[in-house]
N, C-alpha and C. Protein backbone atom coordinates (compact mmCIF):
# COMPACT_ATOMS: atom_id res chain seq x y z
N UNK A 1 151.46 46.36 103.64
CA UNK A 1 151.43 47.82 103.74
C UNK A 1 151.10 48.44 102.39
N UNK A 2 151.48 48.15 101.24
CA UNK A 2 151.40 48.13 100.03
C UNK A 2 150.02 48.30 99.55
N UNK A 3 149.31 46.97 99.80
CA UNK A 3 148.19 46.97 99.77
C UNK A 3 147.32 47.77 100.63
N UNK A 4 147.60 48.07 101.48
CA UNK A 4 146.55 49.40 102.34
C UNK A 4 146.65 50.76 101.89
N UNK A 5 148.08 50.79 101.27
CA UNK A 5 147.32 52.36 100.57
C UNK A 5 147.26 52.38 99.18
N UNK A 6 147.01 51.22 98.74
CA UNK A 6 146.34 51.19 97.04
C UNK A 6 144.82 51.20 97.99
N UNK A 7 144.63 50.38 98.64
CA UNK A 7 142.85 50.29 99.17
C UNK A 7 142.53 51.66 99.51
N UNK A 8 143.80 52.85 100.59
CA UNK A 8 143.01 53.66 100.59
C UNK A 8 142.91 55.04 99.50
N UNK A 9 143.70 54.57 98.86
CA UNK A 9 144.03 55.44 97.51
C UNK A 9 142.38 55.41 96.62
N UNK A 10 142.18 53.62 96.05
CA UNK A 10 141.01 53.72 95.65
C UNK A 10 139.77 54.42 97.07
N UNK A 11 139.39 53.97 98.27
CA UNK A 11 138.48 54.72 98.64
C UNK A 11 138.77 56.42 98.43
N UNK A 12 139.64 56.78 98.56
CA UNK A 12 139.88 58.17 98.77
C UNK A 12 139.13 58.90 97.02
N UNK A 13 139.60 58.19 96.00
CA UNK A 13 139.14 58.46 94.63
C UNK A 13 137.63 58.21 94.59
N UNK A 14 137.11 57.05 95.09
CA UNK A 14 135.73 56.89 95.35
C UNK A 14 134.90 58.07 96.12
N UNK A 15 135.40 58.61 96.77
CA UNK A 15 135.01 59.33 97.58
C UNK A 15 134.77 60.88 97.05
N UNK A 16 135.94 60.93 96.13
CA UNK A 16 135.91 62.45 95.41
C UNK A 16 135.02 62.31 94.24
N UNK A 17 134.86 61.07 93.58
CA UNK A 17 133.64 60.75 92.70
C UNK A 17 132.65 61.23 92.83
N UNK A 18 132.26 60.65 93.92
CA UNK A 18 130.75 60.70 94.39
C UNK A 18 130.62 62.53 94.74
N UNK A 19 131.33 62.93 96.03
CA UNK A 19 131.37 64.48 95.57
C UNK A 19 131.27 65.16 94.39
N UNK A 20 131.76 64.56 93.37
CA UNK A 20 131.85 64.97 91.88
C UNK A 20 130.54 64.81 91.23
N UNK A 21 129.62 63.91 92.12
CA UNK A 21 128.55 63.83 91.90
C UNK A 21 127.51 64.13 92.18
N UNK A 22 127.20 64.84 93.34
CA UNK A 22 126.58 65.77 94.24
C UNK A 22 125.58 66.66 93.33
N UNK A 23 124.55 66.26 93.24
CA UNK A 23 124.08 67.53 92.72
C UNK A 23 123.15 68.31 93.75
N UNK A 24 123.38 68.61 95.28
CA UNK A 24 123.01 69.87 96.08
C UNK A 24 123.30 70.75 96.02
N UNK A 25 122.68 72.34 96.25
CA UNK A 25 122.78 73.18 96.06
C UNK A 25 123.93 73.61 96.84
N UNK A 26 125.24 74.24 97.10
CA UNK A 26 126.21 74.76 97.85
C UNK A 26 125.28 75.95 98.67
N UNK A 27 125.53 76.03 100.33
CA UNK A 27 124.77 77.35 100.92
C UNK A 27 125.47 78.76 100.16
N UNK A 28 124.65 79.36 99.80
CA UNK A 28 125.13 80.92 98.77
C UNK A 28 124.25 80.67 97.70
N UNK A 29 124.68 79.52 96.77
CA UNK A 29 124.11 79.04 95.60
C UNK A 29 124.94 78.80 94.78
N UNK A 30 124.99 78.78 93.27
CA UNK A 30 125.79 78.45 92.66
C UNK A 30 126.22 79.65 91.81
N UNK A 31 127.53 79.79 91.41
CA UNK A 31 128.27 80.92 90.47
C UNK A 31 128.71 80.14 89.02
N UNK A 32 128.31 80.99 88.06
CA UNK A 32 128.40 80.59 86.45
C UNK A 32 129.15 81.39 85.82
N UNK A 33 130.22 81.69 85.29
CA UNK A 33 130.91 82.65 84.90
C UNK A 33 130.57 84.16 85.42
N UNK A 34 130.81 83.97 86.57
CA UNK A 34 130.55 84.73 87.72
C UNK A 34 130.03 85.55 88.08
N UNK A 35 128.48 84.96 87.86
CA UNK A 35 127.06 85.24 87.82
C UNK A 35 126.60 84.17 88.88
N UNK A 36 125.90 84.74 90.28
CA UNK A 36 125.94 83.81 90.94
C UNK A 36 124.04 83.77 91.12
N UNK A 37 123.71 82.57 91.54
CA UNK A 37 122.37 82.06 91.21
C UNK A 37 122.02 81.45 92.38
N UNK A 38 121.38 82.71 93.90
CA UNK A 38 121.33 82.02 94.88
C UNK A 38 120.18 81.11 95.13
N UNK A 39 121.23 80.50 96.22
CA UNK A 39 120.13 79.48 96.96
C UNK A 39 118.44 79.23 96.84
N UNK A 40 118.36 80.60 96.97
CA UNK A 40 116.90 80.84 97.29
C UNK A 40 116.34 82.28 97.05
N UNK A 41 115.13 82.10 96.56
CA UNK A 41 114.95 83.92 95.97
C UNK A 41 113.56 84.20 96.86
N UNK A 42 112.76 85.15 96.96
CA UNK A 42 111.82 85.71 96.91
C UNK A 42 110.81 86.05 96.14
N UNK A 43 109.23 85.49 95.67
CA UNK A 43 108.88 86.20 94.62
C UNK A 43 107.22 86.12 94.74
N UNK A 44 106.43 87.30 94.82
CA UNK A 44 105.32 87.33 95.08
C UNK A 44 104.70 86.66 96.21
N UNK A 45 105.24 86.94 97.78
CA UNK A 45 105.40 86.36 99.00
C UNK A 45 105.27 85.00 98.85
N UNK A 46 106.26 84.45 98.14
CA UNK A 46 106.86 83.21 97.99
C UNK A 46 108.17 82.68 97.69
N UNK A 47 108.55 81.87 98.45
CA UNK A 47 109.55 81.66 99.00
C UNK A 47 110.06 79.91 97.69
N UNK A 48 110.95 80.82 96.38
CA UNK A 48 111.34 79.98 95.45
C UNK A 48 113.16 79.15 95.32
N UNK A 49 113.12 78.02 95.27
CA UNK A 49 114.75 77.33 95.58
C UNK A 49 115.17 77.58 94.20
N UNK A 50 116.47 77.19 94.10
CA UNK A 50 117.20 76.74 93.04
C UNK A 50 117.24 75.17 92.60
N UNK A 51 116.39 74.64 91.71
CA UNK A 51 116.54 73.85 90.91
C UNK A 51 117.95 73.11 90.17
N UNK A 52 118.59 74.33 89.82
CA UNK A 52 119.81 74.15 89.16
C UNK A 52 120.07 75.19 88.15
N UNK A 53 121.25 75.10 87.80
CA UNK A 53 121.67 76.42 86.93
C UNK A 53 122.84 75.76 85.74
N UNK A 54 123.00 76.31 84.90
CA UNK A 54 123.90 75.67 83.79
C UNK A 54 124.43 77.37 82.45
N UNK A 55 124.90 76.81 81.76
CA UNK A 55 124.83 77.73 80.17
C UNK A 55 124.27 76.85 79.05
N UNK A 56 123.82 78.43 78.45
CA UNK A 56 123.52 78.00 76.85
C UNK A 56 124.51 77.83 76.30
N UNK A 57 124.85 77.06 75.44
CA UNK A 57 125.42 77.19 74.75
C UNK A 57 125.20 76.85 73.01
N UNK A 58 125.75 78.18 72.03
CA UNK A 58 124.82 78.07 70.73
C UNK A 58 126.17 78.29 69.80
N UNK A 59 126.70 77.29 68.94
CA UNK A 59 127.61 77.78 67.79
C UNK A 59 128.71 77.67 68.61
N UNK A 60 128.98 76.77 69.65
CA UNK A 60 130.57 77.06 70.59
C UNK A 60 130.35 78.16 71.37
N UNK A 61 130.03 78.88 71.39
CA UNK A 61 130.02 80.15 72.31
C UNK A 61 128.59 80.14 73.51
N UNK A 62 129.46 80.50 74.88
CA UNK A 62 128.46 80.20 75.64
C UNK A 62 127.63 82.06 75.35
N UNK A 63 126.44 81.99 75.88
CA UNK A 63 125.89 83.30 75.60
C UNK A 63 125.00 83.94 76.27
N UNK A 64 124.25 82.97 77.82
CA UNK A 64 123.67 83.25 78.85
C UNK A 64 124.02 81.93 79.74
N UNK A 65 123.86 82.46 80.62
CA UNK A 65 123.18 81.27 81.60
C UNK A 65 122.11 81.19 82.64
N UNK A 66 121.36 80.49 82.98
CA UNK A 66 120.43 80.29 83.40
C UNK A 66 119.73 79.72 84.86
N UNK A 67 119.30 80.08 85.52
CA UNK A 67 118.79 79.01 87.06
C UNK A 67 117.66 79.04 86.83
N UNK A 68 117.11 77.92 87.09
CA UNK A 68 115.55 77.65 87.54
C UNK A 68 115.44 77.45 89.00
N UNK A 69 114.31 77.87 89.54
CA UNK A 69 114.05 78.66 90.88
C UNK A 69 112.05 77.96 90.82
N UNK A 70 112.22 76.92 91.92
CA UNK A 70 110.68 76.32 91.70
C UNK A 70 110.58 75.93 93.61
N UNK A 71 108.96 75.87 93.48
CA UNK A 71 108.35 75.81 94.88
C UNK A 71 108.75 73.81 95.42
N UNK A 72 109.32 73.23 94.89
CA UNK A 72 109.38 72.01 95.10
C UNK A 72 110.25 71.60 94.13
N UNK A 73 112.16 71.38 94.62
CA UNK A 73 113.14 70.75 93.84
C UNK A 73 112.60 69.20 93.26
N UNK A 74 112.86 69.03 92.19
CA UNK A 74 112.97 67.82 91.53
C UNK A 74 113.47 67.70 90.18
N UNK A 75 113.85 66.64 90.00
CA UNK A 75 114.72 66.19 88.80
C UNK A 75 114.14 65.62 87.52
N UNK A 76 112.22 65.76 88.01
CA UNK A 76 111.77 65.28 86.53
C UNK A 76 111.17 66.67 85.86
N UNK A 77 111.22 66.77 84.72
CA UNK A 77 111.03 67.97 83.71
C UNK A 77 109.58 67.96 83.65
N UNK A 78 108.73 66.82 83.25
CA UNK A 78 107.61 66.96 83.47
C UNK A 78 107.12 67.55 84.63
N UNK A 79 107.31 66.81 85.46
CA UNK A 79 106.30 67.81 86.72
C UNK A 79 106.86 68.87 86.83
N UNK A 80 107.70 69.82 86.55
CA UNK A 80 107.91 71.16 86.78
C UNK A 80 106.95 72.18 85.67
N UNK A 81 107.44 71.13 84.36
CA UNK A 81 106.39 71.54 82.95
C UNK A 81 104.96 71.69 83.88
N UNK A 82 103.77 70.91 84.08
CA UNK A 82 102.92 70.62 84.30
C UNK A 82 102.54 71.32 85.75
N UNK A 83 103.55 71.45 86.61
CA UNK A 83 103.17 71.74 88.15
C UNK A 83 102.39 73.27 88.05
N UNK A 84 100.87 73.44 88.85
CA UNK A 84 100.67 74.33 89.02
C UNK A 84 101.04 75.16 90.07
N UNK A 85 101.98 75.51 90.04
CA UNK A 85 102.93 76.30 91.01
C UNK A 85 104.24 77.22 90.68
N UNK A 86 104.17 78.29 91.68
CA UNK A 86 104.89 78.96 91.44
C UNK A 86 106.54 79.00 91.08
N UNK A 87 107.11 79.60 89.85
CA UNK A 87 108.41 79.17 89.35
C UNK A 87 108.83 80.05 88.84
N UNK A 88 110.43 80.14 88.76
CA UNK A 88 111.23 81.50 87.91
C UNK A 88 112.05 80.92 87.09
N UNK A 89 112.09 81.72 85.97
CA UNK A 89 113.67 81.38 85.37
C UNK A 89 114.39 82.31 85.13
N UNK A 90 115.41 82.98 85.55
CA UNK A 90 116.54 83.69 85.77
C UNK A 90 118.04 83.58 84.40
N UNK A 91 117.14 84.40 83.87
CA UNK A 91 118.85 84.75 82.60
C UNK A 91 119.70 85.48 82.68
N UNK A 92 120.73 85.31 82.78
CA UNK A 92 121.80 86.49 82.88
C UNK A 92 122.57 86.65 81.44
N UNK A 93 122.63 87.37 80.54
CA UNK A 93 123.66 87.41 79.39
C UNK A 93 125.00 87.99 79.76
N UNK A 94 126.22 86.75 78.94
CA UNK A 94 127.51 86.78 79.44
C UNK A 94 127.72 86.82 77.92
N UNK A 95 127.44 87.11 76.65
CA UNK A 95 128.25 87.19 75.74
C UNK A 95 127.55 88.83 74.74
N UNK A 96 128.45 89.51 74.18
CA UNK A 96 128.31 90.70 73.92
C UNK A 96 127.85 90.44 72.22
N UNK A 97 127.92 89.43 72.13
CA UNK A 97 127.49 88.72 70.52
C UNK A 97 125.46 88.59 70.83
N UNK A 98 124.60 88.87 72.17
CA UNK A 98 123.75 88.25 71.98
C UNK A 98 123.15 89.93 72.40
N UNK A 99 121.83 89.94 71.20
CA UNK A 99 121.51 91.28 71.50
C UNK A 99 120.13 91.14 71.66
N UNK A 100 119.41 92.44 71.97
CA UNK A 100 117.78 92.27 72.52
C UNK A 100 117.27 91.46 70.91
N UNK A 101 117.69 91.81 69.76
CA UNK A 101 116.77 91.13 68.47
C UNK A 101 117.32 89.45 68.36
N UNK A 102 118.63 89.17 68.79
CA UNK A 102 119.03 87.65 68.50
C UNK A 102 118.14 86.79 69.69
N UNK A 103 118.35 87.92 71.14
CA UNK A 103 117.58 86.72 72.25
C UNK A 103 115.86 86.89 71.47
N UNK A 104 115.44 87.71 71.08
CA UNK A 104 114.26 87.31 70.99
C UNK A 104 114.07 86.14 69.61
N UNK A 105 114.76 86.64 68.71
CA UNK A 105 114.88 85.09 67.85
C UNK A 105 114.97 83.53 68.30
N UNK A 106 116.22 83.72 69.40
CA UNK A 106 116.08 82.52 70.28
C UNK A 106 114.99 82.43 71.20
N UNK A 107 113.92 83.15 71.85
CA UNK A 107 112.87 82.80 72.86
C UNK A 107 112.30 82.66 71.24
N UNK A 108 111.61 82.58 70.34
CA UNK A 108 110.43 82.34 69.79
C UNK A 108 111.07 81.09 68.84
N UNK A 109 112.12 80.32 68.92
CA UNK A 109 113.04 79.66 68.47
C UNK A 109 112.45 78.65 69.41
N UNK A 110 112.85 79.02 70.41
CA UNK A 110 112.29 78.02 71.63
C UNK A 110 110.61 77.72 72.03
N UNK A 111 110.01 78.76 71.65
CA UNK A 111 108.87 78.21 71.52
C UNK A 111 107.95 77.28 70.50
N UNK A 112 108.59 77.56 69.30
CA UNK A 112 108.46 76.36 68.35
C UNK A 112 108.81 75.37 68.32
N UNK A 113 110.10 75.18 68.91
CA UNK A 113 110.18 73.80 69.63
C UNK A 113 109.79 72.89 70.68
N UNK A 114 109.29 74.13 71.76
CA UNK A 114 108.43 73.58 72.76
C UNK A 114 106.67 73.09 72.38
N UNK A 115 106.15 73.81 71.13
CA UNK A 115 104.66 73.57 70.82
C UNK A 115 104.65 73.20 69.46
N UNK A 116 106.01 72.39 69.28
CA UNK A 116 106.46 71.75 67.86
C UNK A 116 105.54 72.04 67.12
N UNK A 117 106.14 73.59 67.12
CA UNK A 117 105.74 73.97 65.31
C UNK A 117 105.08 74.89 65.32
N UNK A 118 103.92 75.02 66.14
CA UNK A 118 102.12 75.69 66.01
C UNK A 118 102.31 76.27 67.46
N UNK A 119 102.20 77.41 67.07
CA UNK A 119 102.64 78.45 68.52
C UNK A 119 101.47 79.46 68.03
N UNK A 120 100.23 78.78 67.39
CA UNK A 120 99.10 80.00 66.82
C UNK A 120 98.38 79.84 68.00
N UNK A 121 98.08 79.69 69.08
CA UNK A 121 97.02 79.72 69.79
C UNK A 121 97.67 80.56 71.09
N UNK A 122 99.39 80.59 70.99
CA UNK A 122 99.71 81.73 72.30
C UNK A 122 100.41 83.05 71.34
N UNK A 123 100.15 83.06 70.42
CA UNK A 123 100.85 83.49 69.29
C UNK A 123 100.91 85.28 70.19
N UNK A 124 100.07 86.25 70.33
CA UNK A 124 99.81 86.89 71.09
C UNK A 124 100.35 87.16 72.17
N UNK A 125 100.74 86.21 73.08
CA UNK A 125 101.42 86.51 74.40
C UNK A 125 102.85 86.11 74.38
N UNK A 126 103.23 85.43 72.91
CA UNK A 126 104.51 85.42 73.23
C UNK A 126 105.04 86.19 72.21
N UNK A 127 104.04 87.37 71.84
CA UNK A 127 104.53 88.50 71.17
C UNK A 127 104.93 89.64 72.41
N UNK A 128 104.03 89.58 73.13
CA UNK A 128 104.19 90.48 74.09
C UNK A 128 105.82 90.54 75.47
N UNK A 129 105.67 88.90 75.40
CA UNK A 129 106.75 88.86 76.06
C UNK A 129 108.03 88.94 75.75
N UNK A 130 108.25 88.88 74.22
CA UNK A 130 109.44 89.05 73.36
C UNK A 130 109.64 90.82 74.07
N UNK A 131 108.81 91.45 74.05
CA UNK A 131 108.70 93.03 74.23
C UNK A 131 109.87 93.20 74.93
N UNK A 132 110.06 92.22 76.32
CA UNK A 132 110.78 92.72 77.07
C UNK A 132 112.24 92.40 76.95
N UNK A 133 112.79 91.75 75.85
CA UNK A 133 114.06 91.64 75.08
C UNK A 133 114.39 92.83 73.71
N UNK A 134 113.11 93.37 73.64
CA UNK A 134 113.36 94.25 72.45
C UNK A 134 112.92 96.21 73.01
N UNK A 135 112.37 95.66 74.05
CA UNK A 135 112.03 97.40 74.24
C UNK A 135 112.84 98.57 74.87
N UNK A 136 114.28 97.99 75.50
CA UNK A 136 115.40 98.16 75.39
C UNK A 136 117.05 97.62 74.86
N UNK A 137 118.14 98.26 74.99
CA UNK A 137 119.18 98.07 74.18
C UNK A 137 119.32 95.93 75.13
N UNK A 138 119.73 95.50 74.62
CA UNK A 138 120.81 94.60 75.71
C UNK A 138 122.17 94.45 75.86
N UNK A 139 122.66 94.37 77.13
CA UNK A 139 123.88 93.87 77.15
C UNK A 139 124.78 93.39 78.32
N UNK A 140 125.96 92.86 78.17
CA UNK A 140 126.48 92.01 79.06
C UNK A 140 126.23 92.43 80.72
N UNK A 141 125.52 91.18 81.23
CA UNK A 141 125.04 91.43 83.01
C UNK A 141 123.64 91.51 83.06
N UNK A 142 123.12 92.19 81.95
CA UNK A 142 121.14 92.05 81.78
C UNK A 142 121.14 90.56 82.47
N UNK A 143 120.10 91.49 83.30
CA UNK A 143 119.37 90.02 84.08
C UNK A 143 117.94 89.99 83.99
N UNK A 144 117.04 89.01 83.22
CA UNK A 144 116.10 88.73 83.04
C UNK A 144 115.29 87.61 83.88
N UNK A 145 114.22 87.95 84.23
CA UNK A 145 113.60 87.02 85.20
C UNK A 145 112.07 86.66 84.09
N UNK A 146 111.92 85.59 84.46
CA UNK A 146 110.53 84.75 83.57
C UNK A 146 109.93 84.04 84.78
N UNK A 147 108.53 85.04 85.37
CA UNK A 147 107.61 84.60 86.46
C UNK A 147 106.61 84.32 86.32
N UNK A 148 106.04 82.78 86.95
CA UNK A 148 104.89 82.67 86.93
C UNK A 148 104.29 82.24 88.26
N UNK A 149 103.07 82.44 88.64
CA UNK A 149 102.80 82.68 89.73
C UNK A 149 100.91 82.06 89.50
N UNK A 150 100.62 81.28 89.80
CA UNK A 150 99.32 80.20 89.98
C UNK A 150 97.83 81.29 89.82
N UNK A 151 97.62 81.60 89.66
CA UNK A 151 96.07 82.37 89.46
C UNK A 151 96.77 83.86 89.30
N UNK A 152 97.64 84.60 88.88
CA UNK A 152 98.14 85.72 88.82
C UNK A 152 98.56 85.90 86.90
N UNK A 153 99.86 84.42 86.87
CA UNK A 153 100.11 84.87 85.49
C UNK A 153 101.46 85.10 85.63
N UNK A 154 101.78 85.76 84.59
CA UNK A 154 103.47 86.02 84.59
C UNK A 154 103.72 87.52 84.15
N UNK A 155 104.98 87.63 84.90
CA UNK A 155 105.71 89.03 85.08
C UNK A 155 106.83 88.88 84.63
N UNK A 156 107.54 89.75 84.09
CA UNK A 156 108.91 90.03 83.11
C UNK A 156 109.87 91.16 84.05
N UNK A 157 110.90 90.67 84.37
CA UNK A 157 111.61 91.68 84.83
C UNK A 157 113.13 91.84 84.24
N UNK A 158 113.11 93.08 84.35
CA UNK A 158 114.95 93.08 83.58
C UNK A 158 115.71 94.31 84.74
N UNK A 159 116.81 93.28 85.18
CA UNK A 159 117.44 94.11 86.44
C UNK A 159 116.85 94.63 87.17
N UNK A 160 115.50 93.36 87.63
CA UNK A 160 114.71 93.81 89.17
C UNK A 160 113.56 94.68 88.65
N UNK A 161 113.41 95.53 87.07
CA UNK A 161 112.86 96.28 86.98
C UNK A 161 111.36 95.48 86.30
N UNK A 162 110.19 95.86 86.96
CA UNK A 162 109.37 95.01 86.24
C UNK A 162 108.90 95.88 85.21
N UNK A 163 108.09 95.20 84.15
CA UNK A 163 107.70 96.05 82.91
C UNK A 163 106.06 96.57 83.42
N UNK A 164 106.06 97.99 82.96
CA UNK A 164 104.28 98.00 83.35
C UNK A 164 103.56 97.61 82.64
N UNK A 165 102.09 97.88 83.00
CA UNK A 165 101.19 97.57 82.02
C UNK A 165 101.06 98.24 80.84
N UNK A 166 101.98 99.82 80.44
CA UNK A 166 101.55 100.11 79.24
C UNK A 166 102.73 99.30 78.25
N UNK A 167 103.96 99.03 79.12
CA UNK A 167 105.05 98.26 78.41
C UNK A 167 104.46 97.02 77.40
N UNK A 168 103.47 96.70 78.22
CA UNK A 168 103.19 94.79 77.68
C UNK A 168 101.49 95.27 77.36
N UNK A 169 100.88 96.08 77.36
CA UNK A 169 100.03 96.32 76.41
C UNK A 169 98.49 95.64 77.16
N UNK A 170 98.03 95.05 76.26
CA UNK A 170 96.02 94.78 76.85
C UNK A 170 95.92 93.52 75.97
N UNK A 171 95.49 92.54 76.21
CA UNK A 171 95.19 91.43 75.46
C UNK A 171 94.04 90.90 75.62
N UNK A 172 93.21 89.94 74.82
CA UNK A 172 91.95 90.00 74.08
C UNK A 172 91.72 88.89 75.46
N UNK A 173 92.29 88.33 76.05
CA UNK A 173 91.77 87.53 77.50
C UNK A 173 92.33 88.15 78.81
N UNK A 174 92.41 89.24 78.63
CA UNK A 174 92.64 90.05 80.23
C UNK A 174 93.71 91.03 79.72
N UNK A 175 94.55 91.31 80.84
CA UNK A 175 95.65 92.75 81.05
C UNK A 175 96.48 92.75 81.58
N UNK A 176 97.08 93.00 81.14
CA UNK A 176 98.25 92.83 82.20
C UNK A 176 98.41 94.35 83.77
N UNK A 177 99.13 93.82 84.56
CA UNK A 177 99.41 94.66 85.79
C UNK A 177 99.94 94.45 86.73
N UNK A 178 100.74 95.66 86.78
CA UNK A 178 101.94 95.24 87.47
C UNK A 178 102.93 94.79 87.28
N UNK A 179 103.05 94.70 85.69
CA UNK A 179 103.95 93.45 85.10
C UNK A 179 103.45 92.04 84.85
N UNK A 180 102.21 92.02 84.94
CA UNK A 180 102.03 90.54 85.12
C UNK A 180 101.12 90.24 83.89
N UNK A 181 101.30 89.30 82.87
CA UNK A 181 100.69 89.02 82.07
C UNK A 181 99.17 87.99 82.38
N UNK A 182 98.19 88.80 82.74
CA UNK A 182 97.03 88.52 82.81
C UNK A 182 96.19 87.47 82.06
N UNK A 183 96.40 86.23 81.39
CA UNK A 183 95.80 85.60 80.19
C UNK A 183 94.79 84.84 81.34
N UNK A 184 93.95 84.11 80.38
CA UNK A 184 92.59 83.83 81.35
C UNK A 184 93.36 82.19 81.64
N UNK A 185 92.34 81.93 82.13
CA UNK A 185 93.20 80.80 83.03
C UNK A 185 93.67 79.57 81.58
N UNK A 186 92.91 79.02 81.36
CA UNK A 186 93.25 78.20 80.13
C UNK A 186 94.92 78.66 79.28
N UNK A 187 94.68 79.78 78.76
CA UNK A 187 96.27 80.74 78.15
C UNK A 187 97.05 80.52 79.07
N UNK A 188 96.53 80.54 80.19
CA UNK A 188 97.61 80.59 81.31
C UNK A 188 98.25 79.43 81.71
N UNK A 189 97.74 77.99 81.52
CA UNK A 189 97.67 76.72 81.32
C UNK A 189 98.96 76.58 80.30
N UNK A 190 98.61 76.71 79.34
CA UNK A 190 99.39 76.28 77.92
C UNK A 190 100.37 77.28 77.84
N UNK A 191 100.12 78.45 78.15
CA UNK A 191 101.11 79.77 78.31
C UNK A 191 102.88 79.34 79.17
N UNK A 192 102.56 78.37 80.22
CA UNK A 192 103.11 78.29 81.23
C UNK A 192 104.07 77.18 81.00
N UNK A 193 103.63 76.07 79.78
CA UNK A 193 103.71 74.74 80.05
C UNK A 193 105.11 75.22 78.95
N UNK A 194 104.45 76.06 77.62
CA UNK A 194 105.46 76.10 76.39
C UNK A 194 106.32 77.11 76.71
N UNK A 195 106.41 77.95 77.86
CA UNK A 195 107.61 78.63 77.87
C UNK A 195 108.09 78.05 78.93
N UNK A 196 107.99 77.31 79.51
CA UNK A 196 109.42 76.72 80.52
C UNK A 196 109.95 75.24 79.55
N UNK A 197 108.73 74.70 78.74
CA UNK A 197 109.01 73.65 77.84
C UNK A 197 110.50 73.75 76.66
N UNK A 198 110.46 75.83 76.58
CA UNK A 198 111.90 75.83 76.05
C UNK A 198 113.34 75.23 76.33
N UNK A 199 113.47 74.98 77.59
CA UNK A 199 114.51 74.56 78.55
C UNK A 199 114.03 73.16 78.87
N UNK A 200 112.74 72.91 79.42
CA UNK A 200 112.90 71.60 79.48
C UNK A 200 112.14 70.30 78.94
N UNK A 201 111.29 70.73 77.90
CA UNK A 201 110.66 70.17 76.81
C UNK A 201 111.55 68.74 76.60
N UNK A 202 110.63 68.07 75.51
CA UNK A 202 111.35 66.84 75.07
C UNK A 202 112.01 67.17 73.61
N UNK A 203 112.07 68.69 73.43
CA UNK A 203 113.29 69.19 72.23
C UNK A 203 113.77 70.64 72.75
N UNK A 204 114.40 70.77 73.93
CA UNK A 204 114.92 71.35 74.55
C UNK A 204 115.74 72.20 73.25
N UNK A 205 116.24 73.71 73.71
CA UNK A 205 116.96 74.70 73.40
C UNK A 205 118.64 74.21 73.37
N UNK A 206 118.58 73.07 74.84
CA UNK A 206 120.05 73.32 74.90
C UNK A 206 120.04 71.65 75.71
N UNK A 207 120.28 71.04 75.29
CA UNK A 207 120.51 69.48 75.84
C UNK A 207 121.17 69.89 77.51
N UNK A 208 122.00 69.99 77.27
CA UNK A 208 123.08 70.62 77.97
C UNK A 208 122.59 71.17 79.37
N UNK A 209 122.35 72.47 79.16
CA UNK A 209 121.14 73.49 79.73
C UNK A 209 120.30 72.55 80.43
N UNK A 210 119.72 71.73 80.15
CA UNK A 210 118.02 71.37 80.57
C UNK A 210 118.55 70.34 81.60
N UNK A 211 119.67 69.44 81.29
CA UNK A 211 120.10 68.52 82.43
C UNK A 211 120.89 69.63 83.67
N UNK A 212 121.58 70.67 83.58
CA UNK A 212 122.00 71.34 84.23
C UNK A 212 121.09 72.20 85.38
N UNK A 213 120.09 72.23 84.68
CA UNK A 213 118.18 73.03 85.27
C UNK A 213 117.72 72.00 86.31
N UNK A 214 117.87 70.80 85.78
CA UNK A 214 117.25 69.27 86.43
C UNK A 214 118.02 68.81 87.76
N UNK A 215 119.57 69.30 87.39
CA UNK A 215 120.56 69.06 88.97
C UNK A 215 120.99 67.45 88.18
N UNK A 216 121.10 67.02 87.15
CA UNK A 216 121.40 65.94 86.87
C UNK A 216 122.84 65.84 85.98
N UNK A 217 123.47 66.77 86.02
CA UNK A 217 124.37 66.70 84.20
C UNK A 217 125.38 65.79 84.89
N UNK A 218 125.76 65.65 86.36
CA UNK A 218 127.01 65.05 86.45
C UNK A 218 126.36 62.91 86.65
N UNK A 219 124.86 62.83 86.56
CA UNK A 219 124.53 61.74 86.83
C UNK A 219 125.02 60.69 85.79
């Protein structure tokens, strides 16, 4: 008798393991310091999942957190880097220490690490997109969306609100509209690869973060 409930003691622990190991999405989606990151979004009549969601964390202090939202879940970083297809990344700021001039230090922080080093050839568009961390105040609950969308380009939104075209300006390979950063297809190529490469590059922003994006941190 003894021995049957040590056996079912260990299955029962085995069992909560593996739950512990689960990395599917819960139906709703997932909640981050209670910021919740659903299931499934909507975006340019396309229909985008949750990837996974995690925090930054910079100096001990957590200071956003994040979901990635892509047309096809998977757990390798490359093909999401590389996939020509439609994808979001969703920031929410949870710390009152991070303001529109520090996040933009950290996005162009992250892009030097994603195009190790030499960020002169998008130098331009990721001036423009900083815009939308600096052209108002920030603060705790700002929700930032980072869209890209296959022959369109990318759009900036902060609390649903997209930026117009006089917000983000005219650039020397197209225009933006609608919110959508217009670069010609090539910009749009390399444009695409080094800003999601912040998060999941092979010198990631946040170790942490990028396995949490992937659905892998508990593997």
């Amino acid at each position: 008798m003894y021995k049957l409930h040590i056996i079912a003691l260990i299955t029962a622990m085995s069992m909560t393991c593996s739950a512990a190991k689960s990395t599917s999405i819960p139906t709703g989606g997932i909640t981050i310091s209670g910021i919740t990151f659903p299931e499934k979004i909507g975006y340019n009549k396309k229909v985008l999942y949750l990837n996974g969601a995690g925090t930054r964390t910079k100096f001990f202090m957590n200071i956003y957190v994040a979901g990635l939202y892509v047309s096809k879940k998977t757990k390798d970083a490359a093909t999401i880097i590389n996939a020509n297809e439609s994808m979001s990344m969703r920031i929410t700021i949870i710390s009152s220490m991070l303001t529109g001039e520090t996040m933009e230090n950290a996005i162009r922080e992250g892009f030097e690490r994603s195009m190790n080093g030499d960020v002169s050839e998008i130098k331009e568009q990721i001036d423009q997109v900083c815009k939308a961390f600096t052209s108002s105040s920030t603060k705790v609950g700002d929700q930032y969306d980072l869209n890209f969308t296959p022959g369109i380009g990318f759009s900036t939104t902060k609390n649903g609100k997209s930026y117009t075209s006089s917000e983000f300006g005219k650039f020397s390979n197209g225009k933006a509209q609608d919110g959508n950063l217009a670069f010609s297809p090539g910009k749009n190529n390399i444009f695409k690869k080094a800003i999601f490469g912040i998060w999941l590059g092979d010198d990631p922003v946040d170790d942490g973060l990028k396995a949490s994006l992937l659905g892998i941190e508990d593997e």
